[in-house]
Protein backbone atom coordinates (compact mmCIF):
# COMPACT_ATOMS: atom_id res chain seq x y z
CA UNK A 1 77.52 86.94 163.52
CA UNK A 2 78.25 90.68 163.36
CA UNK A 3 75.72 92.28 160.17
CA UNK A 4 77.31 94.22 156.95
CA UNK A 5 77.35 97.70 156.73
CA UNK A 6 74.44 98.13 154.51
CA UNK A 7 75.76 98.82 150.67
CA UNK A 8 76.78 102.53 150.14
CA UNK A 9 74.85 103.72 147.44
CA UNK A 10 73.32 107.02 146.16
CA UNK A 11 69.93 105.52 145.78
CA UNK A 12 68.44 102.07 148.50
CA UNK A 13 69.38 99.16 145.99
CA UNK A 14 66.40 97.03 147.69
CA UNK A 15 62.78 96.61 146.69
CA UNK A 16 62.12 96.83 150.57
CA UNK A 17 62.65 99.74 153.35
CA UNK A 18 65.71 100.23 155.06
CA UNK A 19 64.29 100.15 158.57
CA UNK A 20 63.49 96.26 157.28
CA UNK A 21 67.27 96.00 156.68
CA UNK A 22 68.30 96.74 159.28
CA UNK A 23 65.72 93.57 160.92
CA UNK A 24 67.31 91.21 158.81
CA UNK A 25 69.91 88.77 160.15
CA UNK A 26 73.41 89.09 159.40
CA UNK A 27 73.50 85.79 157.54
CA UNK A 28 70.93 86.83 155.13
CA UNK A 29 72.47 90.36 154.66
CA UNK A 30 75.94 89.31 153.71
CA UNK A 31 73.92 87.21 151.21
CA UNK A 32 71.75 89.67 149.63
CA UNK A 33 75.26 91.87 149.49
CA UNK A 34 77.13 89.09 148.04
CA UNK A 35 74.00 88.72 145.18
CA UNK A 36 73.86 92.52 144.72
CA UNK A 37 77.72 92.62 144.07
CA UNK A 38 77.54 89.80 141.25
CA UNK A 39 74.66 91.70 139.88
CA UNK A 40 76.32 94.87 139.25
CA UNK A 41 78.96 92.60 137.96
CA UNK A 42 76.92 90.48 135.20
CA UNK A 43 75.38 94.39 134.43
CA UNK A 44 78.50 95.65 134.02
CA UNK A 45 79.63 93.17 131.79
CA UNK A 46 76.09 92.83 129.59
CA UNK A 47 76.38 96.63 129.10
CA UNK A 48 80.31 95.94 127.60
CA UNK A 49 79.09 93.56 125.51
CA UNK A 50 75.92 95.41 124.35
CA UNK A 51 78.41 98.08 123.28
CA UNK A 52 80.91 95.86 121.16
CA UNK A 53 77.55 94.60 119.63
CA UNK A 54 77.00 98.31 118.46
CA UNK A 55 80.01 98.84 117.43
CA UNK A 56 80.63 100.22 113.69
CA UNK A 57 83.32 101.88 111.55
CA UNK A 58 83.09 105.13 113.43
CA UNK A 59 83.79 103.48 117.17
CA UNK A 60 85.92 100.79 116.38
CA UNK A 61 88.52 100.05 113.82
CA UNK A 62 85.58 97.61 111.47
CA UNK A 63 86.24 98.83 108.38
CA UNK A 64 82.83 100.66 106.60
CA UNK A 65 82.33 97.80 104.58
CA UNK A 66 81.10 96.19 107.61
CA UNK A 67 78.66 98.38 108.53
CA UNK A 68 75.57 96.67 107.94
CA UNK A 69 73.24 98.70 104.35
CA UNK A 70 70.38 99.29 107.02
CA UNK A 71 71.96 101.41 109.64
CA UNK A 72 74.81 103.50 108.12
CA UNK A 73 76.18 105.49 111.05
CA UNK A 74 75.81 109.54 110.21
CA UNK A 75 77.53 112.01 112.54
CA UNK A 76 76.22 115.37 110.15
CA UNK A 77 74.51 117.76 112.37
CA UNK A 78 70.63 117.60 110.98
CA UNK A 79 70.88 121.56 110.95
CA UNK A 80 74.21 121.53 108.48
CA UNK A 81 72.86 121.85 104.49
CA UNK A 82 73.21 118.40 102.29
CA UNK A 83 75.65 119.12 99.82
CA UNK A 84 75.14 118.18 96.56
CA UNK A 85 76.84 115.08 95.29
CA UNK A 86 80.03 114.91 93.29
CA UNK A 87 83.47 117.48 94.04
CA UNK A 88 83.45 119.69 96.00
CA UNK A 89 83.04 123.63 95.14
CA UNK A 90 86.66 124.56 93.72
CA UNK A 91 87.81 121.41 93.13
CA UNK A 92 90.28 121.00 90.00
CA UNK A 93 88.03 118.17 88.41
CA UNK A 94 88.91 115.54 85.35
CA UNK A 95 88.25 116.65 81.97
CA UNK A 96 88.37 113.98 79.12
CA UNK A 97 92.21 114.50 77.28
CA UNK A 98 92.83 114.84 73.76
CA UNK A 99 95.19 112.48 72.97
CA UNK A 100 97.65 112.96 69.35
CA UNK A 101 95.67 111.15 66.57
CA UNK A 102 96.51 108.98 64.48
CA UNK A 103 93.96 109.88 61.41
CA UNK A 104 92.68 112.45 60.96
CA UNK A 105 89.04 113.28 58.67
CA UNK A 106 87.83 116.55 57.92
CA UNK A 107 83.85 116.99 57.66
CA UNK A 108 82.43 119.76 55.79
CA UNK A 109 78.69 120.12 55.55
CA UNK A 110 77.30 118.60 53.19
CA UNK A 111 73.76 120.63 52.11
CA UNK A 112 71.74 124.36 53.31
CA UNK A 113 68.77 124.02 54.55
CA UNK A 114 67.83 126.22 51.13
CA UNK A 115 69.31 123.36 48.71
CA UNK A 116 72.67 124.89 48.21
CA UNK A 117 75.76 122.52 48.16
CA UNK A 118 78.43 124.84 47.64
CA UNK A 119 79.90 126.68 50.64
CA UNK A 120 82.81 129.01 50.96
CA UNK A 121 85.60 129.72 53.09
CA UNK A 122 85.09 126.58 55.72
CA UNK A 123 86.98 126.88 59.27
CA UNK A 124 87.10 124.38 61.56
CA UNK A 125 84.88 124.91 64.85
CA UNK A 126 85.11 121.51 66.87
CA UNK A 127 86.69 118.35 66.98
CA UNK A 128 85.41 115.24 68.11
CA UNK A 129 87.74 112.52 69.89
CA UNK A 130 86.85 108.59 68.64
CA UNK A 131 89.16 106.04 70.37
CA UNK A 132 89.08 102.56 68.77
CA UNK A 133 90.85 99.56 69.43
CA UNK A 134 92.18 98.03 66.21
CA UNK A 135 92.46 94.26 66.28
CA UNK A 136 94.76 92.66 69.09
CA UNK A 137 97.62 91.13 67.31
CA UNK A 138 100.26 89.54 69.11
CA UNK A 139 103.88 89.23 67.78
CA UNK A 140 104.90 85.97 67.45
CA UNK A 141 108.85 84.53 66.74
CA UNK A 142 110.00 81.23 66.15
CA UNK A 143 113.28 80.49 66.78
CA UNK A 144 115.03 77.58 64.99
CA UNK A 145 117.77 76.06 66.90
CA UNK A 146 120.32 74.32 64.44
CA UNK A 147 122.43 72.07 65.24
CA UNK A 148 126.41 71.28 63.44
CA UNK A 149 129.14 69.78 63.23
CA UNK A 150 132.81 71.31 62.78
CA UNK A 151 134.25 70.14 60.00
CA UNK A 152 138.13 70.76 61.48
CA UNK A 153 137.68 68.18 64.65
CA UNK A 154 133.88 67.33 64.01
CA UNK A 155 132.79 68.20 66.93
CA UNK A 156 128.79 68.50 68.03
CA UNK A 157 127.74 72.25 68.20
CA UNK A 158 124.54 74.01 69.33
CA UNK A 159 123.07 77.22 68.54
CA UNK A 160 121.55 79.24 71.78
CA UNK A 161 118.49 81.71 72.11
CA UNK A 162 119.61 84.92 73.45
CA UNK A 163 119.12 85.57 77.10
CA UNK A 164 115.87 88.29 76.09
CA UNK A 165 114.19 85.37 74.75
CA UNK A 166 114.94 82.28 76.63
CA UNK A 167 111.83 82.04 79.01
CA UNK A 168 109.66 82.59 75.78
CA UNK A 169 107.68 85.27 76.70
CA UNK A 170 108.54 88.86 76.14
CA UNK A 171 108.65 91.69 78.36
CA UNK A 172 105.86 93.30 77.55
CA UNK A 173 103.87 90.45 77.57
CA UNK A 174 105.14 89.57 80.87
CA UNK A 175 105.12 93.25 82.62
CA UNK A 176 101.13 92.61 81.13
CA UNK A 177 100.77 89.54 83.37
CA UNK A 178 102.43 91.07 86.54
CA UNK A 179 100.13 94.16 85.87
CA UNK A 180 96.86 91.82 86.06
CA UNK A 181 97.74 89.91 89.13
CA UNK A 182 99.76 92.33 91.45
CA UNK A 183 98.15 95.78 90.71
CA UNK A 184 95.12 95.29 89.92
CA UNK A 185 94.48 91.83 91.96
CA UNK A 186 93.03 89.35 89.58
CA UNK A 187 93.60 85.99 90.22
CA UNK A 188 95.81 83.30 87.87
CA UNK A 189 92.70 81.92 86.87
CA UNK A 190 91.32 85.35 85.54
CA UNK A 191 94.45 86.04 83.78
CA UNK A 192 94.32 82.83 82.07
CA UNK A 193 90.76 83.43 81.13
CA UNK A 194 91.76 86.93 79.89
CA UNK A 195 94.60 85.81 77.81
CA UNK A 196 92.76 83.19 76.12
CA UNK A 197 89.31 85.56 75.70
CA UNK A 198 91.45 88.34 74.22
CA UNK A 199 94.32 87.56 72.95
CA UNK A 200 93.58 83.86 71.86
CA UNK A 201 96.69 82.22 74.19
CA UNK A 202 95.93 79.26 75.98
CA UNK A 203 98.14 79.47 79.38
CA UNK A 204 98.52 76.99 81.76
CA UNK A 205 98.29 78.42 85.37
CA UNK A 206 102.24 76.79 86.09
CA UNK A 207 103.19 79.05 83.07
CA UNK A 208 101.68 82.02 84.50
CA UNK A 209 103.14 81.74 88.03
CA UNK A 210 106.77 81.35 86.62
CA UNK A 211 105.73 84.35 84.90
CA UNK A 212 104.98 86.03 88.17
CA UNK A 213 107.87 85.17 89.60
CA UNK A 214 109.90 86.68 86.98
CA UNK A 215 108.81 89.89 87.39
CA UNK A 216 108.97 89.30 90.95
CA UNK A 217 112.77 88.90 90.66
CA UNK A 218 112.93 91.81 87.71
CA UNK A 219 111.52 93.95 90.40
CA UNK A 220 114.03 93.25 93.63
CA UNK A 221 115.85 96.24 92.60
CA UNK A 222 112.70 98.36 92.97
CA UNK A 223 111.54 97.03 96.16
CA UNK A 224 115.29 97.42 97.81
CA UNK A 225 115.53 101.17 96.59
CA UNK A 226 112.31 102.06 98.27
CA UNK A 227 112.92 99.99 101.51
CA UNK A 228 116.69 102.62 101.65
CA UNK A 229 114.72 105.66 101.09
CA UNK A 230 111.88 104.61 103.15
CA UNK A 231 113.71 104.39 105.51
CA UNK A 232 115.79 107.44 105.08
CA UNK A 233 112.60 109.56 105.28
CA UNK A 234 111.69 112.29 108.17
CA UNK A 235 108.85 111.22 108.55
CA UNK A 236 106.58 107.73 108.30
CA UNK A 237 103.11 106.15 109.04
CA UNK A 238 103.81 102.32 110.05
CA UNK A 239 100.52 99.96 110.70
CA UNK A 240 100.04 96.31 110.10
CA UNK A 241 97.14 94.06 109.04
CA UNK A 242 96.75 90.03 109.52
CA UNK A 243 97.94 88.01 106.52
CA UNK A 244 98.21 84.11 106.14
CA UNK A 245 100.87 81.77 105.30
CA UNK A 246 99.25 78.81 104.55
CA UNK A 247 97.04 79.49 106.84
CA UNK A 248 99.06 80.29 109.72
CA UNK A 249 98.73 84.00 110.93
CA UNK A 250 101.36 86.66 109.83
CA UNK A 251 101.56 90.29 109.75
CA UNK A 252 101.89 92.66 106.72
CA UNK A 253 103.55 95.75 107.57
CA UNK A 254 103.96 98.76 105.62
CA UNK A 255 106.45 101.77 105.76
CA UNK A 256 104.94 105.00 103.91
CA UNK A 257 105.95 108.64 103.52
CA UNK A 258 104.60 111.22 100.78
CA UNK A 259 106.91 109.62 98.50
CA UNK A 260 107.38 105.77 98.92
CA UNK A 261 106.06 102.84 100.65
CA UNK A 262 107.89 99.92 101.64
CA UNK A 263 106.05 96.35 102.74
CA UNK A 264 107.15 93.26 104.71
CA UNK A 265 105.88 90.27 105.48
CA UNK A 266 106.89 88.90 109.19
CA UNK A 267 105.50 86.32 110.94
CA UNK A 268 105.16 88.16 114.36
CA UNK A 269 103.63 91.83 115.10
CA UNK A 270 106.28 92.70 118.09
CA UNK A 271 108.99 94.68 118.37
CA UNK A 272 111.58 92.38 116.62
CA UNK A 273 109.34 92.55 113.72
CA UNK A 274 108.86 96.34 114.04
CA UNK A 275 113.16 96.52 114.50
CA UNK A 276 113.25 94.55 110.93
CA UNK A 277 110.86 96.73 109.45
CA UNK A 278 112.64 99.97 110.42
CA UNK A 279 116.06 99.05 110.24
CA UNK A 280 118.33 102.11 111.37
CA UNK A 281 115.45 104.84 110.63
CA UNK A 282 115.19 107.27 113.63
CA UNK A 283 112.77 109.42 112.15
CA UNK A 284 108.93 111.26 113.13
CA UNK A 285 107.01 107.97 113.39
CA UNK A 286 102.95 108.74 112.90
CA UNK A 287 100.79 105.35 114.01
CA UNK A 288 98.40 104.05 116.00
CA UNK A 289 98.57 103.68 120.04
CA UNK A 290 100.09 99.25 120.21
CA UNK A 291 102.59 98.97 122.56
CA UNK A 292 104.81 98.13 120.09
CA UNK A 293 105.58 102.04 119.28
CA UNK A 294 105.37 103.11 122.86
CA UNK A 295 108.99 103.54 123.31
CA UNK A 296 109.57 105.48 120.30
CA UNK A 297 109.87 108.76 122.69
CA UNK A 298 108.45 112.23 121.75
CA UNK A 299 109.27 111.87 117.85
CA UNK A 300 105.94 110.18 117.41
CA UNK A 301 102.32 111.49 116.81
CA UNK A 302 99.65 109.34 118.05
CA UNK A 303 96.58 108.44 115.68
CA UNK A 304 93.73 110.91 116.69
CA UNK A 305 91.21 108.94 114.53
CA UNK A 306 91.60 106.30 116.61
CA UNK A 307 91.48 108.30 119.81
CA UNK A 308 88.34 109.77 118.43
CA UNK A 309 87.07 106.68 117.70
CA UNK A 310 87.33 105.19 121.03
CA UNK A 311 85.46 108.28 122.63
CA UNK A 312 82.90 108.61 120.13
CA UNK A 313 82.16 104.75 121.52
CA UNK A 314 82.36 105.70 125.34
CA UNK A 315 79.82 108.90 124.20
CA UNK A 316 77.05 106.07 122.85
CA UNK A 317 77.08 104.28 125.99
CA UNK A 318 73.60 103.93 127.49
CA UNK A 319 75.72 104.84 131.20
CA UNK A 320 75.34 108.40 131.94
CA UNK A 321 78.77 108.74 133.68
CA UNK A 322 80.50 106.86 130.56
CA UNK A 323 78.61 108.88 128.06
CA UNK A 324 79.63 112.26 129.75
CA UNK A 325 83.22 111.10 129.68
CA UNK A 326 83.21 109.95 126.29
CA UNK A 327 81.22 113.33 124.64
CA UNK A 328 84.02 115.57 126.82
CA UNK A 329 86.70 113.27 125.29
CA UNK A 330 85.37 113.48 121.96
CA UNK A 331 84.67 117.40 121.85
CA UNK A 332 88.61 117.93 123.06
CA UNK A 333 90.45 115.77 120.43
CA UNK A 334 88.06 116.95 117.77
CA UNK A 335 89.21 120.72 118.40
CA UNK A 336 92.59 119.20 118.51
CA UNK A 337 92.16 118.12 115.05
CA UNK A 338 90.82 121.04 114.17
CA UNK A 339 93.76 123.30 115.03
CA UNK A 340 95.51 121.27 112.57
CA UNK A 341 94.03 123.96 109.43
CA UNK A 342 93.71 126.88 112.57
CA UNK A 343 96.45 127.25 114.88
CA UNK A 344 95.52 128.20 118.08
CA UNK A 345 96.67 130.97 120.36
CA UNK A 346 98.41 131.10 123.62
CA UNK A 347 95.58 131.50 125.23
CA UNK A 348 93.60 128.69 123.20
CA UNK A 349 96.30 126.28 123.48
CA UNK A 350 96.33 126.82 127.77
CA UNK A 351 92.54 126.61 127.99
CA UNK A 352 92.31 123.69 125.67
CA UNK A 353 95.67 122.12 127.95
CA UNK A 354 93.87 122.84 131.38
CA UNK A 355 90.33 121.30 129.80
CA UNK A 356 92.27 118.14 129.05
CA UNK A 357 94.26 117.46 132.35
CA UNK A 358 91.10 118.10 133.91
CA UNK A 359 89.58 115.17 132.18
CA UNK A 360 92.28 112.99 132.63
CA UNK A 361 91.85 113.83 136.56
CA UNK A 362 88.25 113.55 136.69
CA UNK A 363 88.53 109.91 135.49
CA UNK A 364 91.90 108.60 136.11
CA UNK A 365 90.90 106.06 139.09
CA UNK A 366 88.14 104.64 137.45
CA UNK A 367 87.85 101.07 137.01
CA UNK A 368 85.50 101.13 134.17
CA UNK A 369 85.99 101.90 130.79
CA UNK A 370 85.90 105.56 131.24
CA UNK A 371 89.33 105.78 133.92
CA UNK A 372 90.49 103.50 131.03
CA UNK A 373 90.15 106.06 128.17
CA UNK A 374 91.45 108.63 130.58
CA UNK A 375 94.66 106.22 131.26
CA UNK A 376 95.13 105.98 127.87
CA UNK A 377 95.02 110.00 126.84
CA UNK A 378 97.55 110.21 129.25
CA UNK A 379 99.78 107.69 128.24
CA UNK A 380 99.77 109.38 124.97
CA UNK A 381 100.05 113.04 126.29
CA UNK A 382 103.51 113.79 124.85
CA UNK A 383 102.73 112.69 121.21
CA UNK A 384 98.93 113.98 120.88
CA UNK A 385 100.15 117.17 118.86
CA UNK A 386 102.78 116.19 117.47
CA UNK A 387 101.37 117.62 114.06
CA UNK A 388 101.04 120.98 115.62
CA UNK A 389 105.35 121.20 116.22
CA UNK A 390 106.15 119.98 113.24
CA UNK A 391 104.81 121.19 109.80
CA UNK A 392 104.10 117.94 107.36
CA UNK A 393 103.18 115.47 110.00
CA UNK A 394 99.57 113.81 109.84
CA UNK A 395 97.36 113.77 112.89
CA UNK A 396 96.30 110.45 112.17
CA UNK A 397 97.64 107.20 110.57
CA UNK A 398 95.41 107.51 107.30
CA UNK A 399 98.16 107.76 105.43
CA UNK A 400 99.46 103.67 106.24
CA UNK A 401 95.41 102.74 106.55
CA UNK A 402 95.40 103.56 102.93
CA UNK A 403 98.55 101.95 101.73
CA UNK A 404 97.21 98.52 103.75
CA UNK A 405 93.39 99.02 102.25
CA UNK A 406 94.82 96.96 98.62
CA UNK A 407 96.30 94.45 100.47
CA UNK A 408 93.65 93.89 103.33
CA UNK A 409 91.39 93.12 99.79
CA UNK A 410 94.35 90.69 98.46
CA UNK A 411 94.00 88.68 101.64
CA UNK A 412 90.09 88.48 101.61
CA UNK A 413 90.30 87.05 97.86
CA UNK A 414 93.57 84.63 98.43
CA UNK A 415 93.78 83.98 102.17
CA UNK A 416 96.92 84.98 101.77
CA UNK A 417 100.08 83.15 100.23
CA UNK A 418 100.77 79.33 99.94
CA UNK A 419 104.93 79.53 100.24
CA UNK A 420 107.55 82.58 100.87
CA UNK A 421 107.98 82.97 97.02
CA UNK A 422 104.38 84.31 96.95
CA UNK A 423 105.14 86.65 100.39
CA UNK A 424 108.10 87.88 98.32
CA UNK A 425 105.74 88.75 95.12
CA UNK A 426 103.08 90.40 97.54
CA UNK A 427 105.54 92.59 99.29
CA UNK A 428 107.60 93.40 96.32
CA UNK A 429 104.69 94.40 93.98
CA UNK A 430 102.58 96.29 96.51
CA UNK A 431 105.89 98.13 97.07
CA UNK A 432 105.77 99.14 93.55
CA UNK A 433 101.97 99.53 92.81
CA UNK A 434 101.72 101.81 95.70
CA UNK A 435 105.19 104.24 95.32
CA UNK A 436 103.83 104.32 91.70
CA UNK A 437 100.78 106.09 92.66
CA UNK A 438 102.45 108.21 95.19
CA UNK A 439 104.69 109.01 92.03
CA UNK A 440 101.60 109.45 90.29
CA UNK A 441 103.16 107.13 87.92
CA UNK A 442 102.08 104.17 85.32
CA UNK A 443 103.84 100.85 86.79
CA UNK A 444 102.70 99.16 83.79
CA UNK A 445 105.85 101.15 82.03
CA UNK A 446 108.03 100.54 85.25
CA UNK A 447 107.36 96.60 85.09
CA UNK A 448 108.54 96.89 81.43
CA UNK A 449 111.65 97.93 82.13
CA UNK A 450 112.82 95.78 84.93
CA UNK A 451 111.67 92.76 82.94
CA UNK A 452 113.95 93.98 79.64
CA UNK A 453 116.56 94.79 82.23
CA UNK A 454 116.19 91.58 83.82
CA UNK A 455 116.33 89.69 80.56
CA UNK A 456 119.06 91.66 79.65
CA UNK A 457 121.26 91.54 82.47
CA UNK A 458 121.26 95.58 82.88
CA UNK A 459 120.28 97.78 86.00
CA UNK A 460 116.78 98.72 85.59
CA UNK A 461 116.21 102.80 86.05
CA UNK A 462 115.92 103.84 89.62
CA UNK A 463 116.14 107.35 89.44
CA UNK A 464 112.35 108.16 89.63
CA UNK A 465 112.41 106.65 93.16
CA UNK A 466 113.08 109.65 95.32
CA UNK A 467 115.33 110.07 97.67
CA UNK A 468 113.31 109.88 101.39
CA UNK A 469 115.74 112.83 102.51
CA UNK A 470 113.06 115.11 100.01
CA UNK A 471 110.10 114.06 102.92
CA UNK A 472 110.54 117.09 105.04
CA UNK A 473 109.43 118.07 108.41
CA UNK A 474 110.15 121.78 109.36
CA UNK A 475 109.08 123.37 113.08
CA UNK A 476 106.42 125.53 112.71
């Protein structure tokens, strides 16, 4: 049998000389080769699994609640001062608002520290703001149906309740309930709880969920003006997070620009899902790097936070090759991000350009996970600075990570939805609750109105929905 050539290596792999190799039959060489190989394999493999065990919210996409109290992951240089806690220097701040009263009492002093009790020409110098609560009343009606006959051809007649008060529970009241489960999250149970604690109502849970799905229909209006301007915007972060339909695995999308955000529900994350979530919108699409947005072309800038991420996690590597890539990867897209507040020059932008291609070169024909990150920054090449071309366009997908933070919390409490009715409330409120704050508006006031305009059969007002043509993104 003709021997192996011995195993190419900078360093002898064997606890024995090579002149003893090279004594060793062929047999027992291709052997030792063939355990050597499988070795490097099961290292290989312990050291990718050693790093997903180290993983946290700064390498991988775990959120920080995750992170476990005992090891929080800090990236501050030691050298770089600890600021001091609270806003930053400058920043605007949130002083406590004097609202109009509704008494007012004047306080004059009363005695001088000498005895004397009279006192002239009193100005006011301060005023001090009480709220109070005065006792929670609700308004209660009683309709009484009556009941005739007509006295020409004796006929049976019935009075009716108008159409404001047939489900027997106002708008207000309702728009209270809606408020309590879909912005704020609290379960039927709480809300029943609530109702009875404060307001002395005993609910059944059946009469709050037909409740909820009033307001859910009160609200389609709402949710199908933002899904049109949506997706009439320039510009939009898509992502998508697991959600459960009784108990079977679906996908929450969401659809935000600086002015709206639009969710769905869909029971796949592929591109027929991303197709229904879009509709005809051909606009600047910011989001992460799934296949499902590879085609999108040039209009789309890739998520450096998750670029960053994934280098940051090749630069703790205990491999000194994977390490060196990762740190080099993670010092480039970090200036990236950086020119985002400092343009760069000509000469910047080349050097940083060259710096980059060389990386990609250095590591493209790797098999390990450093060719793969290198694979990867090259795939993405044509949308990595996309933010640069293009002034109002995010360098990362923060913007749809923050829309999807209320719902990823829904899903932990709920495990999701029990039938498409409850898909329909989820997606419909959190469309809502979330343009509202981009609106920087109260949706308790919103939900008020499309309930009375439900009730009453009107159009609810739509006009404070902007139009997505307003979400501008102008060259540079």
């Amino acid at each position: 049998m003709e021997a192996p050539p011995p195993p190419h290596s900078s360093a002898w792999p064997f606890p024995f000389p090579q002149q003893d190799w090279e004594q060793t039959p062929p047999s027992v060489q291709a052997y030792l080769l063939t355990v050597q190989q499988s070795l490097a394999q099961m290292h290989a493999r312990v050291e990718a699994l050693e790093a997903r065990l180290h993983q946290h919210s700064t390498t991988s996409h775990r959120p920080p609640s995750s992170d476990t109290p005992y090891k929080k992951p800090r990236h501050r240089s030691p050298s770089a001062p600890r600021r001091k806690a609270g806003g930053p220097p400058g920043h605007a701040g949130h002083r406590h608002m004097i609202l109009p009263p509704t008494a007012v009492h004047a306080l004059r002093p009363e005695q001088c520290p000498c005895g004397n009790t009279t006192f002239a020409a009193t100005k006011p110098y301060y005023t001090h703001h009480v709220l109070a609560w005065p006792p929670i009343e609700l308004e209660v009606r009683h309709f009484v149906l009556h009941r005739g006959w007509g006295t020409a051809c004796g006929s049976e007649n019935n009075a009716h309740l108008p159409p404001e008060h047939a489900t027997g529970y106002g708008p207000r009241f309702s728009a209270f309930m809606g408020e309590l489960v879909g912005t704020y999250g609290n379960g039927r149970r709480m809300v029943q709880t609530l109702c009875a604690s404060v307001f002395g109502v005993p609910l059944s849970l059946g009469a709050i969920q037909k409740v909820i799905e009033r307001v859910a229909q009160a609200i389609e209006p709402h949710d199908m003006a933002i899904a049109r301007q949506a997706r009439h915007a320039l510009m939009n972060s898509i992502d998508a997070t697991p959600w459960f339909l009784t108990n079977a695995l679906h996908w929450l999308w969401v659809m935000a620009s600086d002015t709206v955000a639009f969710y769905m529900i869909h029971a796949h994350r592929s591109k027929e899902a991303f197709a229904a979530l879009i509709d005809a919108w051909a606009g600047i699409l910011v989001s992460d790097g799934d296949g499902v947005y590879q085609s999108w072309g040039t209009h789309r800038q890739t998520c450096l936070a998750h670029l960053i991420r994934t280098a940051r996690s090749l630069a703790e590597r205990p491999s000194p090759d994977l390490a060196a890539c990762g740190a080099w990867a993670l010092a480039e897209l970090q200036r990236l991000c950086h020119r985002a507040t400092a343009p760069p020059t000509g000469g910047e932008w080349r050097a940083w350009y060259a710096r980059l291609c060389t990386l990609i070169a250095q590591y493209h024909d790797r098999a390990d996970d450093a060719g793969r990150c290198a694979r990867r920054l090259l795939r993405a090449m044509d949308s990595l600075w996309g933010f640069l071309a293009q002034h109002g366009v995010d360098a990362t997908n923060n913007r749809a990570e923050r829309a999807l933070r209320f719902g990823v919390l829904w899903r932990k409490r709920s495990h999701g939805t029990a039938r498409p009715t409850g898909n329909c409330w989820v997606e419909r409120i959190l469309s809502l609750k979330e343009t509202c704050r981009l609106q920087a508006r109260a949706p308790y006031a919103v939900l008020v109105d499309a309930v009375s305009s439900c009730f009453q059969g009107h159009q609810p007002a739509l006009s404070w929905i902007p139009d997505g043509m307003s979400t501008a993104a102008h060259p540079r």
